[in-house]
Protein backbone atom coordinates (compact mmCIF):
# COMPACT_ATOMS: atom_id res chain seq x y z
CA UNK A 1 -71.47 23.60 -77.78
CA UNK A 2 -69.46 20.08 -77.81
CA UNK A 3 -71.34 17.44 -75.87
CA UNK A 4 -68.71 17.21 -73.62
CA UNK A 5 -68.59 20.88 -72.74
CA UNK A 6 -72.29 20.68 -72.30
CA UNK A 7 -72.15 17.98 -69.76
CA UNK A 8 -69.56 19.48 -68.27
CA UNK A 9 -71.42 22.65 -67.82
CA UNK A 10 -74.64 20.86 -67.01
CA UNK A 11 -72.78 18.95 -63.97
CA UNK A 12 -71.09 22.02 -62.48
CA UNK A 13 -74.22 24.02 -62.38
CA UNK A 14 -76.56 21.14 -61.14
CA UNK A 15 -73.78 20.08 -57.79
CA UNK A 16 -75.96 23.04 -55.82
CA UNK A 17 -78.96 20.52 -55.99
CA UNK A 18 -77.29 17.00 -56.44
CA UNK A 19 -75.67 17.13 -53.14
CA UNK A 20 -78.85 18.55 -50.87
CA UNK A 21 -80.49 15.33 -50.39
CA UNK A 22 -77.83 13.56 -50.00
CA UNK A 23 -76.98 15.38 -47.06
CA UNK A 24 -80.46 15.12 -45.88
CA UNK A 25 -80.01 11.60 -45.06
CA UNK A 26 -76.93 11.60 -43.21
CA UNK A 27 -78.22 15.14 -41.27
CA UNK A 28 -81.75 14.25 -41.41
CA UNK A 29 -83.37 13.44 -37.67
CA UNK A 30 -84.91 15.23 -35.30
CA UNK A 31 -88.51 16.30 -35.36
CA UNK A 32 -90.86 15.90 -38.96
CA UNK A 33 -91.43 19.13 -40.64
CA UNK A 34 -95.54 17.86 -40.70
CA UNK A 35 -95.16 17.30 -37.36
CA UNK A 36 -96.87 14.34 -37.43
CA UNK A 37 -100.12 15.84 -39.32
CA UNK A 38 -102.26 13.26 -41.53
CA UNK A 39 -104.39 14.16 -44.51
CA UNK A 40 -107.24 11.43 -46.06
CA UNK A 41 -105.50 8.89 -43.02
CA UNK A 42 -101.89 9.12 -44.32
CA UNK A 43 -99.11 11.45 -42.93
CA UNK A 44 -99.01 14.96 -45.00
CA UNK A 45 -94.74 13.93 -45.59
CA UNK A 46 -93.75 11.36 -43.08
CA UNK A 47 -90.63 11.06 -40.40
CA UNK A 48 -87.91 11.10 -43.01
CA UNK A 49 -88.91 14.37 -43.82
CA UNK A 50 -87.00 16.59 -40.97
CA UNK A 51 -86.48 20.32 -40.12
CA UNK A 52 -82.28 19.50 -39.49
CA UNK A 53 -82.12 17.73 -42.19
CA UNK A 54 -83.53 20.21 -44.95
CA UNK A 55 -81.70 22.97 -43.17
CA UNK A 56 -78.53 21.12 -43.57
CA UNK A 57 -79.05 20.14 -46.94
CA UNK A 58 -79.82 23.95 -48.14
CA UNK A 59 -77.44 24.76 -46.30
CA UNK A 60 -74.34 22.75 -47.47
CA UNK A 61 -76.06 23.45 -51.40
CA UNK A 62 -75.28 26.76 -49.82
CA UNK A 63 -72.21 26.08 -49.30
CA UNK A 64 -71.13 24.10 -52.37
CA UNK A 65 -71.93 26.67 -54.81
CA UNK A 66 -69.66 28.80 -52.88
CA UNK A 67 -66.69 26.59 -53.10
CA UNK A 68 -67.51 26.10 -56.59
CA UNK A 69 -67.40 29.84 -57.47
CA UNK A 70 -64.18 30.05 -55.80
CA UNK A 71 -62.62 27.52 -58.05
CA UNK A 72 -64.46 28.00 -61.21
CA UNK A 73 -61.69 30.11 -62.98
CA UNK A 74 -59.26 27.71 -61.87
CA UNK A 75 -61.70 24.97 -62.96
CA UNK A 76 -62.10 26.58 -66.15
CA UNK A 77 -58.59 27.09 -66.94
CA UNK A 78 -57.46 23.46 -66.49
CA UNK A 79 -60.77 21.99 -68.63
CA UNK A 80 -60.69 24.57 -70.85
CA UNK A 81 -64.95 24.68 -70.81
CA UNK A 82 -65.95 27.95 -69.26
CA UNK A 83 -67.64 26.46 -65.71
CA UNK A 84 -70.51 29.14 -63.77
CA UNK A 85 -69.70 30.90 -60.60
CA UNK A 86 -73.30 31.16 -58.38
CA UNK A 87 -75.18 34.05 -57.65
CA UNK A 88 -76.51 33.98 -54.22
CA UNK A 89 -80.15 33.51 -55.36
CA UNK A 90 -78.79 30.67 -57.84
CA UNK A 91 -77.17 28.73 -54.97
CA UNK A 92 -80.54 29.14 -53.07
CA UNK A 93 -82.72 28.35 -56.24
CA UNK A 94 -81.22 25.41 -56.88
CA UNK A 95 -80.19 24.36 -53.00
CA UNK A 96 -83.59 25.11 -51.66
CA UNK A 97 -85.42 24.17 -55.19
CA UNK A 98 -84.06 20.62 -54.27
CA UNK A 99 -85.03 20.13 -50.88
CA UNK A 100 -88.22 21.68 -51.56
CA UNK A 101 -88.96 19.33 -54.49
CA UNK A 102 -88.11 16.07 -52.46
CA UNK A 103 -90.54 17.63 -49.57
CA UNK A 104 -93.68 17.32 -52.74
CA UNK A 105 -92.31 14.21 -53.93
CA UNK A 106 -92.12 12.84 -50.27
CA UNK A 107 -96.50 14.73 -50.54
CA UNK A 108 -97.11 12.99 -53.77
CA UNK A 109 -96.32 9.91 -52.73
CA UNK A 110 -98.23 9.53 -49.64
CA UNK A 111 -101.30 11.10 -51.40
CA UNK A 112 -100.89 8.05 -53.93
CA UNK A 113 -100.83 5.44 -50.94
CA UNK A 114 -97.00 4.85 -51.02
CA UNK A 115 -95.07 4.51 -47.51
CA UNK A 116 -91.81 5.95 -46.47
CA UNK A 117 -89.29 4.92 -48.75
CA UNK A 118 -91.46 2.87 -51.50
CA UNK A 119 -90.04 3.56 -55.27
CA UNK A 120 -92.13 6.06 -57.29
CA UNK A 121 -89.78 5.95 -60.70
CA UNK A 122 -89.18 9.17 -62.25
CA UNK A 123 -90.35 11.19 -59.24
CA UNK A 124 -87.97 9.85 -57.31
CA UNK A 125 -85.11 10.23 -59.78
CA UNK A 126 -86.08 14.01 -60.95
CA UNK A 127 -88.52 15.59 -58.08
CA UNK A 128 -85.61 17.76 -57.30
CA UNK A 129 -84.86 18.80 -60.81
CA UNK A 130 -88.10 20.12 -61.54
CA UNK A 131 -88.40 22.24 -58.25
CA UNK A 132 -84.46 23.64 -58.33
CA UNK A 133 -84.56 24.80 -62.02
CA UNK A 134 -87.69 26.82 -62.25
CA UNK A 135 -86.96 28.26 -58.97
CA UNK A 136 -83.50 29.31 -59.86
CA UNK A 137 -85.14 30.57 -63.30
CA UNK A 138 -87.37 33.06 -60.76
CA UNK A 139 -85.02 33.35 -57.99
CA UNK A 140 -81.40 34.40 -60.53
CA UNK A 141 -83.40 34.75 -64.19
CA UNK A 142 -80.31 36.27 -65.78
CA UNK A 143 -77.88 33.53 -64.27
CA UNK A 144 -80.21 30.89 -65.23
CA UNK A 145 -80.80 31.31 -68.90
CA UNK A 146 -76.91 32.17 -69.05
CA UNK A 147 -75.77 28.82 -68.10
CA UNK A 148 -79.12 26.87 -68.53
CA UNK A 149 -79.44 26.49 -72.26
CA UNK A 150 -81.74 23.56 -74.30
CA UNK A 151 -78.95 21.71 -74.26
CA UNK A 152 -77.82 21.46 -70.79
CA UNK A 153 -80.89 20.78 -69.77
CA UNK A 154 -81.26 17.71 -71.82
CA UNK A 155 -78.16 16.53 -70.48
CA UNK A 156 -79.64 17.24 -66.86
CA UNK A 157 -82.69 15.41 -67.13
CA UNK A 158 -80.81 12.55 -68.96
CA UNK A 159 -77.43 13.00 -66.13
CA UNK A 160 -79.54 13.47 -63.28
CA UNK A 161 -81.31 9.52 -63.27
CA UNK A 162 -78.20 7.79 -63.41
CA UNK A 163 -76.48 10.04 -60.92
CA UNK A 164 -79.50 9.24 -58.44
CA UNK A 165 -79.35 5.67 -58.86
CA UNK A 166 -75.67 5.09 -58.67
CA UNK A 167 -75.43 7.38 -55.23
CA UNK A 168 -78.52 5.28 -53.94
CA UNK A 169 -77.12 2.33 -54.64
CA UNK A 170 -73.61 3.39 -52.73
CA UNK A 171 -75.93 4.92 -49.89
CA UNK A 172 -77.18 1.45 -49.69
CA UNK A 173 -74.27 -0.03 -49.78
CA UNK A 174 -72.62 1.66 -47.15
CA UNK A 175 -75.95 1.24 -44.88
CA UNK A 176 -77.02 4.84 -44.91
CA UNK A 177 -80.09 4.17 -46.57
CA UNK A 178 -82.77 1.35 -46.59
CA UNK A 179 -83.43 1.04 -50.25
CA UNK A 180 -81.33 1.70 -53.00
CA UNK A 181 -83.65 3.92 -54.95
């Protein structure tokens, strides 16, 4: 598989989780999913961590992956790389893997003393990767290890950083988030 096809591929299939937490954000609101439980004197996940706005991420993952399987043989046609079209349980794997891997990250992090919105590199950049992909492995196994080779994953976990940063850093920009991590 040429690179390019492979990032191509890799891209496609990952927009199920990539756009999730960003959607969070501008959702996000309403009451905390710990409710405003503490463990060891620190909140379980913290405000930022909201019922709406995990709903509305899964749900516009949802979503996505459905507009995406409309288009994909139009997609495929005009880039001439063969693009996937989302089971149900792939869209939910990966849509749900993300928000559920930014709800541990958001755990992790206040376990290790870190407030609301404090940097935690690598976490911070992949915790959704490494929920959405062996969920969707469970969830779809057949879809996965169709579309998921070696390959595109290397090109997910070396995509997905500078994706995160460079949205961040827009988010940031545009005042819709307080850091730009």
């Amino acid at each position: 598989m040429a690179l390019l096809e492979t990032i191509v591929i890799a891209f496609w299939a990952m927009l199920p989780a990539y756009v999730p937490n960003n959607i969070a954000v501008l959702a996000g609101g309403g009451r905390p999913i710990d409710g405003g439980r503490t463990m060891g004197g620190s909140r379980l996940l913290g405000d930022g961590k909201t019922w709406r706005g995990t709903a509305a991420g899964t749900t516009a993952g949802l979503a996505l992956a459905g507009v995406l399987t409309l288009a994909a043989d139009d997609v495929s046609g005009a880039l001439g790389v063969d693009v996937p079209e989302f089971t149900l349980l792939a869209a939910l794997g990966l849509a749900g893997g993300a928000m559920l891997g930014d709800i541990l990250a958001s755990f992790l992090k206040r376990r290790s003393g870190r407030e609301r919105g404090a940097m935690f590199p690598g976490l911070d950049q992949l915790d959704f990767v490494v929920v959405s992909l062996p969920l969707t492995a469970l969830l779809a196994s057949e879809w996965f290890f169709t579309w998921f080779t070696w390959d595109v994953i290397a090109v997910v976990v070396v995509l997905t950083p500078i994706l995160h940063v460079t949205t961040n850093m827009i988010a940031y920009q545009l005042g819709l988030k307080n850091e730009p991590w």
